[in-house]
N, C-alpha and C. Protein backbone atom coordinates (compact mmCIF):
# COMPACT_ATOMS: atom_id res chain seq x y z
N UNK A 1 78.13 158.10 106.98
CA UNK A 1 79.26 158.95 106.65
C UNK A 1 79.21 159.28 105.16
N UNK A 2 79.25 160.42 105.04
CA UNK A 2 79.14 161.25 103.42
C UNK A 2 80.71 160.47 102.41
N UNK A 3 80.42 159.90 101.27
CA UNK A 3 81.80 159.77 100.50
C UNK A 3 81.74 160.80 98.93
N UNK A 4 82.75 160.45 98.13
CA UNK A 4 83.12 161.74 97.22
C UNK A 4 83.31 160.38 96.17
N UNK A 5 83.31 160.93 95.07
CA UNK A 5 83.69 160.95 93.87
C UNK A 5 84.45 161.76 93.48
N UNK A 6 85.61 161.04 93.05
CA UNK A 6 86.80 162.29 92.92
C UNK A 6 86.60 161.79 91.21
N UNK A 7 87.47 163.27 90.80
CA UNK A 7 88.24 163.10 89.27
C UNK A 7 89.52 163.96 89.30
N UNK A 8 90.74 163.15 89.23
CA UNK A 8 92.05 163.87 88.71
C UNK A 8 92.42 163.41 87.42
N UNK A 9 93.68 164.07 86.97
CA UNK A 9 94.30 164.45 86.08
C UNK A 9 95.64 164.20 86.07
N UNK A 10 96.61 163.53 85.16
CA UNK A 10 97.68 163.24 85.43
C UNK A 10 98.50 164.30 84.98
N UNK A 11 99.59 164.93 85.24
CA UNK A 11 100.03 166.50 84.83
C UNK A 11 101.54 165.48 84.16
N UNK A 12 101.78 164.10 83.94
CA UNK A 12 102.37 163.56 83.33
C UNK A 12 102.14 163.80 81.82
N UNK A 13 101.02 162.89 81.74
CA UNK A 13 100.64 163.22 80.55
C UNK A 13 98.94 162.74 80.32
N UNK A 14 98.35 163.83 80.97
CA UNK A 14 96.56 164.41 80.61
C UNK A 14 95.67 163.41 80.98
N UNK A 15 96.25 161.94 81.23
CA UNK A 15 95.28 161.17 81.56
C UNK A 15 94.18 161.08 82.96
N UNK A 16 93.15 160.64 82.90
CA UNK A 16 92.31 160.99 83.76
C UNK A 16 92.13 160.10 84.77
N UNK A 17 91.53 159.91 86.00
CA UNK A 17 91.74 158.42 86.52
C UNK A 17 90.48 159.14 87.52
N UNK A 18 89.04 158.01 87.80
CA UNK A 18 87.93 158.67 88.68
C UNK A 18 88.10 157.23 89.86
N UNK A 19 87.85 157.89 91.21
CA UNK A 19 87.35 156.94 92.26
C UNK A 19 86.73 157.03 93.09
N UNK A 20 86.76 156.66 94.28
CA UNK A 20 85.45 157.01 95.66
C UNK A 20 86.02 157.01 96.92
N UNK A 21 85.87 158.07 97.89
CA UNK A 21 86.39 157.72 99.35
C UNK A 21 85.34 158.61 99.45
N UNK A 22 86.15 158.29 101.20
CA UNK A 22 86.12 159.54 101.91
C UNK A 22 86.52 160.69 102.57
N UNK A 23 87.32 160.59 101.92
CA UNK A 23 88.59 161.30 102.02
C UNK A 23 89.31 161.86 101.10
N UNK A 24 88.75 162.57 100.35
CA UNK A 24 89.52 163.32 98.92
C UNK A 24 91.00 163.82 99.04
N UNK A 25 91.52 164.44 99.84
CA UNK A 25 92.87 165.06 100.09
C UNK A 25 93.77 163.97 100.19
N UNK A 26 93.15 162.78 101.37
CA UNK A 26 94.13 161.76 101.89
C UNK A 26 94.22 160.87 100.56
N UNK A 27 93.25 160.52 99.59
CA UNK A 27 93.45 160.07 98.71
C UNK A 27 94.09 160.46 97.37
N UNK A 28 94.12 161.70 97.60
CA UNK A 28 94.91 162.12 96.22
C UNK A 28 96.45 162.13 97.28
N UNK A 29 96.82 162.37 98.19
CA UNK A 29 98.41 162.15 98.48
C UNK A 29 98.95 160.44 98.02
N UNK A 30 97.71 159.81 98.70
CA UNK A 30 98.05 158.32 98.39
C UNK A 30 98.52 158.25 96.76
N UNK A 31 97.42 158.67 95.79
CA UNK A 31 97.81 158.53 94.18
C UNK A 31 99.30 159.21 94.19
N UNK A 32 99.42 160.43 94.66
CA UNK A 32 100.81 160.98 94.34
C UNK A 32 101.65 160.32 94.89
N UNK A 33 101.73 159.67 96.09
CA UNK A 33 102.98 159.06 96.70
C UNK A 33 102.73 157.52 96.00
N UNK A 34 102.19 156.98 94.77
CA UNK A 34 101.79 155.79 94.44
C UNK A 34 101.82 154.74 95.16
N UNK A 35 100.52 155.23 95.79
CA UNK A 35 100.05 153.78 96.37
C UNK A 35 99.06 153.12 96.34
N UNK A 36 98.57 153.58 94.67
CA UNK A 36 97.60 153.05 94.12
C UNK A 36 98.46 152.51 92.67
N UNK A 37 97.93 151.21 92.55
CA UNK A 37 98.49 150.68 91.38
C UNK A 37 98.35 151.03 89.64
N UNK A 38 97.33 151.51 89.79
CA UNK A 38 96.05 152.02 88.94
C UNK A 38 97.15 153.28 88.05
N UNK A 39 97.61 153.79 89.02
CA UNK A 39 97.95 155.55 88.77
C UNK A 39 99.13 155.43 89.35
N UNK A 40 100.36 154.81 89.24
CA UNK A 40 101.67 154.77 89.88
C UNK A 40 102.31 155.18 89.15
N UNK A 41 102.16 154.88 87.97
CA UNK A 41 103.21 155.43 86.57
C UNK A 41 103.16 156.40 85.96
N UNK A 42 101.75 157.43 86.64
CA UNK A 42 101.31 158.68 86.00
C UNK A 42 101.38 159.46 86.77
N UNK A 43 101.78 159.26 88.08
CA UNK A 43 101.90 160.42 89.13
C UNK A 43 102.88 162.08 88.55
N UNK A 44 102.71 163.15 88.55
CA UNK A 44 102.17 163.72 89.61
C UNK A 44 100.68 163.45 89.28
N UNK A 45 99.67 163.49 90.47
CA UNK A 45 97.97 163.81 89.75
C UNK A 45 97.38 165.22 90.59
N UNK A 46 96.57 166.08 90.01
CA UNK A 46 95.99 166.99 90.38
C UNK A 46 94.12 167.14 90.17
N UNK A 47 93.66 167.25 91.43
CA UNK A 47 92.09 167.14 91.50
C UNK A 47 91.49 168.47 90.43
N UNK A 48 90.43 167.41 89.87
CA UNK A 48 89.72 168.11 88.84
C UNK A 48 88.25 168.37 89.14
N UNK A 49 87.80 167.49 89.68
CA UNK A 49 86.38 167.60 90.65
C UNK A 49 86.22 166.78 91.59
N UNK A 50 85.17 166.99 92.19
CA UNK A 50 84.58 166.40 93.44
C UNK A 50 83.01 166.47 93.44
N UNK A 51 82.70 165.17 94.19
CA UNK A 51 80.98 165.08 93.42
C UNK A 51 80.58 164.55 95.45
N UNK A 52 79.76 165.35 95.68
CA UNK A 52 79.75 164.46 97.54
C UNK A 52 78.28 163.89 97.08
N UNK A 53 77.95 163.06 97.91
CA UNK A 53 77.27 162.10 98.17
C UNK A 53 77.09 161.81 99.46
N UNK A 54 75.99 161.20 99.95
CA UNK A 54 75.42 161.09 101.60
C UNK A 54 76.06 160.18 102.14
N UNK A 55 76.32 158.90 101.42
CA UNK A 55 76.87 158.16 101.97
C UNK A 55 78.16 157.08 100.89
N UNK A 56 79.18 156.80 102.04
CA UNK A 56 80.31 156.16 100.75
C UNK A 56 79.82 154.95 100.20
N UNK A 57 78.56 154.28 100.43
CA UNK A 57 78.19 152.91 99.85
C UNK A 57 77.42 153.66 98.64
N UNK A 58 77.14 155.13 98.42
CA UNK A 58 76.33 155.42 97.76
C UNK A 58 77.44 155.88 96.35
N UNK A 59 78.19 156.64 96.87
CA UNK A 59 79.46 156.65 95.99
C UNK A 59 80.20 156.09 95.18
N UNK A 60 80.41 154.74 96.13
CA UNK A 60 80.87 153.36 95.57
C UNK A 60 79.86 152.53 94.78
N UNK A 61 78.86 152.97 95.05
CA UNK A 61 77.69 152.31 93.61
C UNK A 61 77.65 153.98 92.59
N UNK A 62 77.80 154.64 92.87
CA UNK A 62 77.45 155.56 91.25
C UNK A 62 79.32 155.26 90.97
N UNK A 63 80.58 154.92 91.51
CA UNK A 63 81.99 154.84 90.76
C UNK A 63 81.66 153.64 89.52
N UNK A 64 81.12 152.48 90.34
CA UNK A 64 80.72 150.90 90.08
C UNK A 64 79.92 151.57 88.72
N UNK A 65 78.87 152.09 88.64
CA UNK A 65 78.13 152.43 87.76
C UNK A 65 78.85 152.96 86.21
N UNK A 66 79.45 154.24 86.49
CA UNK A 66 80.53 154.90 86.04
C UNK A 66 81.61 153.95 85.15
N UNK A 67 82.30 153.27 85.93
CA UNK A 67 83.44 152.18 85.55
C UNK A 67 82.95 151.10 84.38
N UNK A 68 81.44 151.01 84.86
CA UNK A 68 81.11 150.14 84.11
C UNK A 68 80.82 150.20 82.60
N UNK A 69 80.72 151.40 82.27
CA UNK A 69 80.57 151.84 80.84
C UNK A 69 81.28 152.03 80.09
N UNK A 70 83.13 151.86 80.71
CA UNK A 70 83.93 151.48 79.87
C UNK A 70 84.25 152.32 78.33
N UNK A 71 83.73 153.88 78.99
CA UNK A 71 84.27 154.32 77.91
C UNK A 71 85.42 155.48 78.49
N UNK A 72 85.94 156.54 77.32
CA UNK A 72 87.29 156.53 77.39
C UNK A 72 86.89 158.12 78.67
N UNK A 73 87.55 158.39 79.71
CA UNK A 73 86.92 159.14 80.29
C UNK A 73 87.84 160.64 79.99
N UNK A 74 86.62 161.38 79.94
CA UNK A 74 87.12 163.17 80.41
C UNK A 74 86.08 164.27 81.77
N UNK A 75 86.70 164.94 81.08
CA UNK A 75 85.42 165.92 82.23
C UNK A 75 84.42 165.71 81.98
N UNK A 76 84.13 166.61 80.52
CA UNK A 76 82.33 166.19 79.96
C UNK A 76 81.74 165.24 80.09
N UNK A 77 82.16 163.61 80.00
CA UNK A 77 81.97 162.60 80.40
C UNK A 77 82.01 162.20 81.97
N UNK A 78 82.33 162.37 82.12
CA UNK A 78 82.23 162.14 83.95
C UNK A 78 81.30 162.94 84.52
N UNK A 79 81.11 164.27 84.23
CA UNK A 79 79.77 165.43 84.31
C UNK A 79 78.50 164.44 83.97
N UNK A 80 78.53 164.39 82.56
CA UNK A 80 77.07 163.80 82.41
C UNK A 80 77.07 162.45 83.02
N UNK A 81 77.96 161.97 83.09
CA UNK A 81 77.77 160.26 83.92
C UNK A 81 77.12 160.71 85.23
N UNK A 82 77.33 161.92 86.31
CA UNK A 82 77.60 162.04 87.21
C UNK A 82 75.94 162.97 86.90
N UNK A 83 75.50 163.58 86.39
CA UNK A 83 74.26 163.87 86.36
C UNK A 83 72.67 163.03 86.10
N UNK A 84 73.07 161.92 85.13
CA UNK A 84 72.27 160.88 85.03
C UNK A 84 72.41 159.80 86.29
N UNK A 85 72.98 160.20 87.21
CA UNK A 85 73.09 158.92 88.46
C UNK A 85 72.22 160.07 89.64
N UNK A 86 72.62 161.51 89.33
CA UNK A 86 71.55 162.24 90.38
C UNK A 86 70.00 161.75 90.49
């Protein structure tokens, strides 16, 4: 089963928040109705990209990858993170 790499945007205030399903739509209602802990206090959020991938174990290792570099995230940054894992 194909998973996504999402990136939204908090329309609170600009902050960015990236993760992995499979299910991009069902998961951004979940962030807006906070039911993610992560992003509860920044809701509303609005999708900024989407990255597909073949499979969600494959997804969940380039997020893992991503997360791990711990730096401060934007678009440009998530682009090139997301091109060096192609």
């Amino acid at each position: 089963m194909e998973g996504y790499i999402y990136l939204i945007q908090s329309e609170k205030d600009g902050t960015y928040y990236f993760g992995s399903t499979k299910d991009v739509s069902l998961r951004l209602f979940q962030h807006n109705q906070g039911k993610s802990s992560s992003t509860r206090k920044r809701c509303p959020w609005k999708l900024i990209h989407t990255v597909k991938f073949d499979s969600i174990a494959r997804a969940r290792s380039a997020e893992q990858n991503l997360k791990s570099k711990k730096k401060k995230i934007s678009l440009a940054w998530f682009l090139e993170g997301i091109a060096l894992l192609s």
